[in-house]
C-alpha atoms as a PDB file:
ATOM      1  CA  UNK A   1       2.161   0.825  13.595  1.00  0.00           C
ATOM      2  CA  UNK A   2       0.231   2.961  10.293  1.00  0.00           C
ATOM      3  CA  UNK A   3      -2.254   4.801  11.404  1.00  0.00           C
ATOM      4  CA  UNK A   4      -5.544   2.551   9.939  1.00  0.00           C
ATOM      5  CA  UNK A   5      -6.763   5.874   8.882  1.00  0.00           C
ATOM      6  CA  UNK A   6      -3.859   6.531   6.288  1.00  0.00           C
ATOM      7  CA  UNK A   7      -5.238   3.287   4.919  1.00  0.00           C
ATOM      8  CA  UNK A   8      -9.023   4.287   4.987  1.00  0.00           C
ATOM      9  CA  UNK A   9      -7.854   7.294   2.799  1.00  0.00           C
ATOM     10  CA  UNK A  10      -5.721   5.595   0.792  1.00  0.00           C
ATOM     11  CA  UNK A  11      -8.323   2.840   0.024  1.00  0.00           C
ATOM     12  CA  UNK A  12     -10.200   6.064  -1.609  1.00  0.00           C
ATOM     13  CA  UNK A  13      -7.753   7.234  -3.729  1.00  0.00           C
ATOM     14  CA  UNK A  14      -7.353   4.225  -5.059  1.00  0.00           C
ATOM     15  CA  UNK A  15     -10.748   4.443  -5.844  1.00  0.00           C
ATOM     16  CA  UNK A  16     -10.043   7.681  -7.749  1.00  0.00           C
ATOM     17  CA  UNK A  17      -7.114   5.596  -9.050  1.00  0.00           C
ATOM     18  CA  UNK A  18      -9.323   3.019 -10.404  1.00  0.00           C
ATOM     19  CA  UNK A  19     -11.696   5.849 -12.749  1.00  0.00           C
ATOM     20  CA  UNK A  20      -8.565   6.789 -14.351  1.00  0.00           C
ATOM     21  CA  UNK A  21      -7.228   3.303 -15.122  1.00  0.00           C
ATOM     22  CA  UNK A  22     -11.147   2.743 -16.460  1.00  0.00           C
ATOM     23  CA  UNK A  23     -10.616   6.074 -18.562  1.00  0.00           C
ATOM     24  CA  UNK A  24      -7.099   5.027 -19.950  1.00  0.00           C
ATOM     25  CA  UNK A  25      -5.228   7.456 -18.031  1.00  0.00           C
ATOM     26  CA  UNK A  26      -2.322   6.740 -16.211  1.00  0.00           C
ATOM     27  CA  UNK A  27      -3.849   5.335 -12.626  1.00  0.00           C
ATOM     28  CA  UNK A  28      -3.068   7.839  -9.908  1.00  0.00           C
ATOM     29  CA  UNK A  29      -5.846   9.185  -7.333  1.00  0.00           C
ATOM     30  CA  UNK A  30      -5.997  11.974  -4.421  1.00  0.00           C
ATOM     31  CA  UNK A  31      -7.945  12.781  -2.159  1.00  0.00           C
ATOM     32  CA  UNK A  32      -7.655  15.510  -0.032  1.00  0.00           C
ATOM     33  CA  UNK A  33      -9.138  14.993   3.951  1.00  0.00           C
ATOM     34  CA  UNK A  34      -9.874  18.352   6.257  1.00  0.00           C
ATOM     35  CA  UNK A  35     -11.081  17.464  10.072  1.00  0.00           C
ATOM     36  CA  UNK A  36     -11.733  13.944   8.895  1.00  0.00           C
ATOM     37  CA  UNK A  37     -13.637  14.752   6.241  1.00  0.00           C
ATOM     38  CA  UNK A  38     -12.670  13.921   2.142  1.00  0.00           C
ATOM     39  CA  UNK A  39     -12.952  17.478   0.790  1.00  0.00           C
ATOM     40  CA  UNK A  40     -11.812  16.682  -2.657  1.00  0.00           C
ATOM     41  CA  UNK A  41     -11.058  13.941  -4.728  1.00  0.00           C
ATOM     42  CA  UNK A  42      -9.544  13.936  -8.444  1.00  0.00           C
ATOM     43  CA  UNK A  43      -7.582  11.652 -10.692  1.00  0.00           C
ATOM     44  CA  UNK A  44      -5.456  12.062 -13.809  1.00  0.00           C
ATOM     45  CA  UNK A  45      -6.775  13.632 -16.479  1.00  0.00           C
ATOM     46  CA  UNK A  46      -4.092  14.580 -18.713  1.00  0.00           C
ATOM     47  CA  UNK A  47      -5.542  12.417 -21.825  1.00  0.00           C
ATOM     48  CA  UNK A  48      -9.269  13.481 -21.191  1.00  0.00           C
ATOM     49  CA  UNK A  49      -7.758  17.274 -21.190  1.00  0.00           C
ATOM     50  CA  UNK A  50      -4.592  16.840 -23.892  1.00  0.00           C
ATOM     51  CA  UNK A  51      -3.054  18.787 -20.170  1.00  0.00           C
ATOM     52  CA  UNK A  52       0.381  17.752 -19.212  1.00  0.00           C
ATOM     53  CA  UNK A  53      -0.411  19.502 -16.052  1.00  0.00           C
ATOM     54  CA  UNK A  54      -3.655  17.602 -15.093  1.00  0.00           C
ATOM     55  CA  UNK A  55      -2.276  15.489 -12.728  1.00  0.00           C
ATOM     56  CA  UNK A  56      -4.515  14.434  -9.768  1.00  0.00           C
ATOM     57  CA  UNK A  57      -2.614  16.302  -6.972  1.00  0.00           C
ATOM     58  CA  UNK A  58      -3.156  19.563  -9.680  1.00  0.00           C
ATOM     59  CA  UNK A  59      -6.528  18.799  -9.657  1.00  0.00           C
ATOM     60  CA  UNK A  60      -7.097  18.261  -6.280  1.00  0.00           C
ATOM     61  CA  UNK A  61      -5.470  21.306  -4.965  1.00  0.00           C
ATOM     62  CA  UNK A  62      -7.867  23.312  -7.044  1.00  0.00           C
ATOM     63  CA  UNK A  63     -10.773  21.339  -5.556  1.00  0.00           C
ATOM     64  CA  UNK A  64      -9.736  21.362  -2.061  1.00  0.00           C
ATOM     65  CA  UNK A  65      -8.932  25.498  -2.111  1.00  0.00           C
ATOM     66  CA  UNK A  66     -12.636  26.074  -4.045  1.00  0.00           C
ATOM     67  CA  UNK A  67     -14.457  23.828  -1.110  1.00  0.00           C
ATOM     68  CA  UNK A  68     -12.438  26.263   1.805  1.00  0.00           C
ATOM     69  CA  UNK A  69     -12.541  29.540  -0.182  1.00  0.00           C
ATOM     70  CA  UNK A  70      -8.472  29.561   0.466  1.00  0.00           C
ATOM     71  CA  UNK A  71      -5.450  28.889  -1.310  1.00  0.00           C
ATOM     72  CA  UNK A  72      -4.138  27.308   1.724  1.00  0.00           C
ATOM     73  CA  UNK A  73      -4.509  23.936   2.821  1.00  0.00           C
ATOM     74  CA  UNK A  74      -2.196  23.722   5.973  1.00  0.00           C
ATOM     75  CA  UNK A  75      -4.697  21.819   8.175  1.00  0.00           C
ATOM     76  CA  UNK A  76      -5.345  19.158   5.322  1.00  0.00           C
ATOM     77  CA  UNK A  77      -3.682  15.552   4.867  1.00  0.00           C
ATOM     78  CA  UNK A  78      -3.596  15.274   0.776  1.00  0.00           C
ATOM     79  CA  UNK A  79      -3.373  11.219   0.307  1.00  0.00           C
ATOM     80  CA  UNK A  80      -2.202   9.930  -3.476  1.00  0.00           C
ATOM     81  CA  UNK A  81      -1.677   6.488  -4.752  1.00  0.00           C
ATOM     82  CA  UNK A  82       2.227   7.865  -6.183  1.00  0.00           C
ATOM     83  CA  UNK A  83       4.477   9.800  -5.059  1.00  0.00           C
ATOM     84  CA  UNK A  84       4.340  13.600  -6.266  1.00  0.00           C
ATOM     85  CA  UNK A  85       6.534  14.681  -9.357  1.00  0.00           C
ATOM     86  CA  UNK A  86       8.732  17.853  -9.053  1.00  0.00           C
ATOM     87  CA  UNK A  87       5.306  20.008 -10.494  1.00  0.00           C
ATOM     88  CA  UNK A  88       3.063  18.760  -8.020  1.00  0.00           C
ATOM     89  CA  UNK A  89       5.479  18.731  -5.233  1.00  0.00           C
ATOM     90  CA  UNK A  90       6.157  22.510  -6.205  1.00  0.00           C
ATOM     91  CA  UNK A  91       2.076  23.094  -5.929  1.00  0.00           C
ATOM     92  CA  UNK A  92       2.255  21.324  -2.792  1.00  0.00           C
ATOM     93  CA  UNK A  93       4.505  23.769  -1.267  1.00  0.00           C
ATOM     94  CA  UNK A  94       2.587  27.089  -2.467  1.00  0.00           C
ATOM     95  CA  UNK A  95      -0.489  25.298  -0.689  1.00  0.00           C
ATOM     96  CA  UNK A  96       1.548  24.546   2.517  1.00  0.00           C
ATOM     97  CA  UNK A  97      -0.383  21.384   2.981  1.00  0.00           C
ATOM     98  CA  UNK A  98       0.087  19.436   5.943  1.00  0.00           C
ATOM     99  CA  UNK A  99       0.858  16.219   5.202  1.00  0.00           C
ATOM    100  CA  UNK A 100       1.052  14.200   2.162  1.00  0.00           C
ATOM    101  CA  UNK A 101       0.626  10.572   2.192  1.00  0.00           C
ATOM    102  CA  UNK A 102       1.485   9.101  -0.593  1.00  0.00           C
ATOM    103  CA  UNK A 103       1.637   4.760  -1.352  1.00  0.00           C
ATOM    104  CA  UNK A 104       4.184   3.921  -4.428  1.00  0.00           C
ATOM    105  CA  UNK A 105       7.481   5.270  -4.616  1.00  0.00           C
ATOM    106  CA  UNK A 106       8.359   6.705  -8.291  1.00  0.00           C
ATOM    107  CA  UNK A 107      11.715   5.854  -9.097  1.00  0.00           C
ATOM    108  CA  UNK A 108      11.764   7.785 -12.566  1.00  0.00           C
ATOM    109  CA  UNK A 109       9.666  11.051 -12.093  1.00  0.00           C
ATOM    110  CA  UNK A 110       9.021  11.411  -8.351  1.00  0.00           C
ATOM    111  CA  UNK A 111      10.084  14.488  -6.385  1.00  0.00           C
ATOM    112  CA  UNK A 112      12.666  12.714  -3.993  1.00  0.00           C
ATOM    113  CA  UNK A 113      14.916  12.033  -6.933  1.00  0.00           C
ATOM    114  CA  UNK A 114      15.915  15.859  -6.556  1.00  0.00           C
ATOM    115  CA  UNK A 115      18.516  16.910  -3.814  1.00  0.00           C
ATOM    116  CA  UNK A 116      16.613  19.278  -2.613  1.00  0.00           C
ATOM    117  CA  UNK A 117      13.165  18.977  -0.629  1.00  0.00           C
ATOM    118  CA  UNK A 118      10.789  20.304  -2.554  1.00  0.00           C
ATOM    119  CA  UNK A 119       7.379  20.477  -0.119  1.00  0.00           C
ATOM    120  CA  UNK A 120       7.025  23.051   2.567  1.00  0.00           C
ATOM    121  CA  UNK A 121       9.149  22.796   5.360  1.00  0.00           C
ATOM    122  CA  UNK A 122       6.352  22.390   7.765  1.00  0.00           C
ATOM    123  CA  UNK A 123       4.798  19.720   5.402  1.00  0.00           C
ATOM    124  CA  UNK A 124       5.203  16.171   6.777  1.00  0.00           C
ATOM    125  CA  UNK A 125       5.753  12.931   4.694  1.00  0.00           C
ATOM    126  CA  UNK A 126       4.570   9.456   5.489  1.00  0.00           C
ATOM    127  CA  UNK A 127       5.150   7.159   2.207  1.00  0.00           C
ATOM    128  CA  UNK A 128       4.475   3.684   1.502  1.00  0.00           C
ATOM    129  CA  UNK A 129       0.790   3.630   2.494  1.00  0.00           C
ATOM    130  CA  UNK A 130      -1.092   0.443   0.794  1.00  0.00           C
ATOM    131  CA  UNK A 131       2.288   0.409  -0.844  1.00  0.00           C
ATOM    132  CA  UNK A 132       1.805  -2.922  -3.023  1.00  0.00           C
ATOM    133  CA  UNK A 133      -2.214  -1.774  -4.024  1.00  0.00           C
ATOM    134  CA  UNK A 134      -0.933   1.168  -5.715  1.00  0.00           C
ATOM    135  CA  UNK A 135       2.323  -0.088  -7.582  1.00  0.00           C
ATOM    136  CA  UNK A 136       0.398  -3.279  -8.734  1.00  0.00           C
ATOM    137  CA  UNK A 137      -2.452  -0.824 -10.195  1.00  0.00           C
ATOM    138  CA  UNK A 138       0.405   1.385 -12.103  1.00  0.00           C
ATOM    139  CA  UNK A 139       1.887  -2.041 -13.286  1.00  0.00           C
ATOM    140  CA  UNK A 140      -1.342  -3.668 -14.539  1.00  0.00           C
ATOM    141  CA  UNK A 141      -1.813  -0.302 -16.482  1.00  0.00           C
ATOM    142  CA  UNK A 142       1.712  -0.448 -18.153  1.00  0.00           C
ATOM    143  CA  UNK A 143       1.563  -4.177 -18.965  1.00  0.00           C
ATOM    144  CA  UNK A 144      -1.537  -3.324 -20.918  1.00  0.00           C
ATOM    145  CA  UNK A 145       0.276  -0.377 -22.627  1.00  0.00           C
ATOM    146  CA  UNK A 146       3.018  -2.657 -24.225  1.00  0.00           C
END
């Protein structure tokens, strides 16, 4: 049975999700949760700041290392509405989060299509969280695009 948790943080991601469908940018949220708490939260901004790299887990990392004063975030849960590509799986590892909980697969960019495991080895994995919430948001933003 999912933890109803997983889905409490999910639910605000989406919510982060949500700003950067409003903004025009592609529709993926974080947040990042420490002893229960939401330490960070971020979206994509790669339009607002012309960044390829911009991507909510980036920016998220960054926020969640500031708020501990750490680079590491091996006792925090980072939850996002897709799964990670190979540059934010790679920033992942360097932070040796804990777990990352992510909701829609990404068949074209996402960081399983490699053969290797990208994330830290003690970094656990728990995918398909409010699965259908976040593919239906990425899928109302695309439909608009063509």
């Amino acid at each position: 049975m999912l933890d109803t948790s997983h889905e409490k943080y999910m639910r605000e991601a989406l919510k982060e999700a949500q700003k950067a469908f409003d903004a025009d940018e592609v529709p993926v949220g974080t947040v990042v949760v420490c002893n229960n708490t939401i330490i960070a939260r971020a979206h994509n901004l790669t339009e607002r700041l012309n960044d390829v790299t911009a991507h909510a887990e980036m920016q998220a990392i960054t926020a969640a290392a500031n708020h501990l004063g750490g680079k590491y975030l091996n006792e925090c849960t980072l939850y996002v509405t897709l799964e990670p590509c190979v540059m934010c799986a790679g920033a992942l590892f360097w932070s040796q989060v804990k777990t990352v909980v992510y909701g829609a697969a990404d068949e074209k960019r996402g960081y399983k299509k490699t053969e290797t495991n990208l994330l830290h080895p003690k970094t656990t994995v728990i995918s398909g969280v409010l699965q259908h919430d976040c593919a239906e948001l990425l899928k109302e933003f695309f439909r608009k695009k063509r």
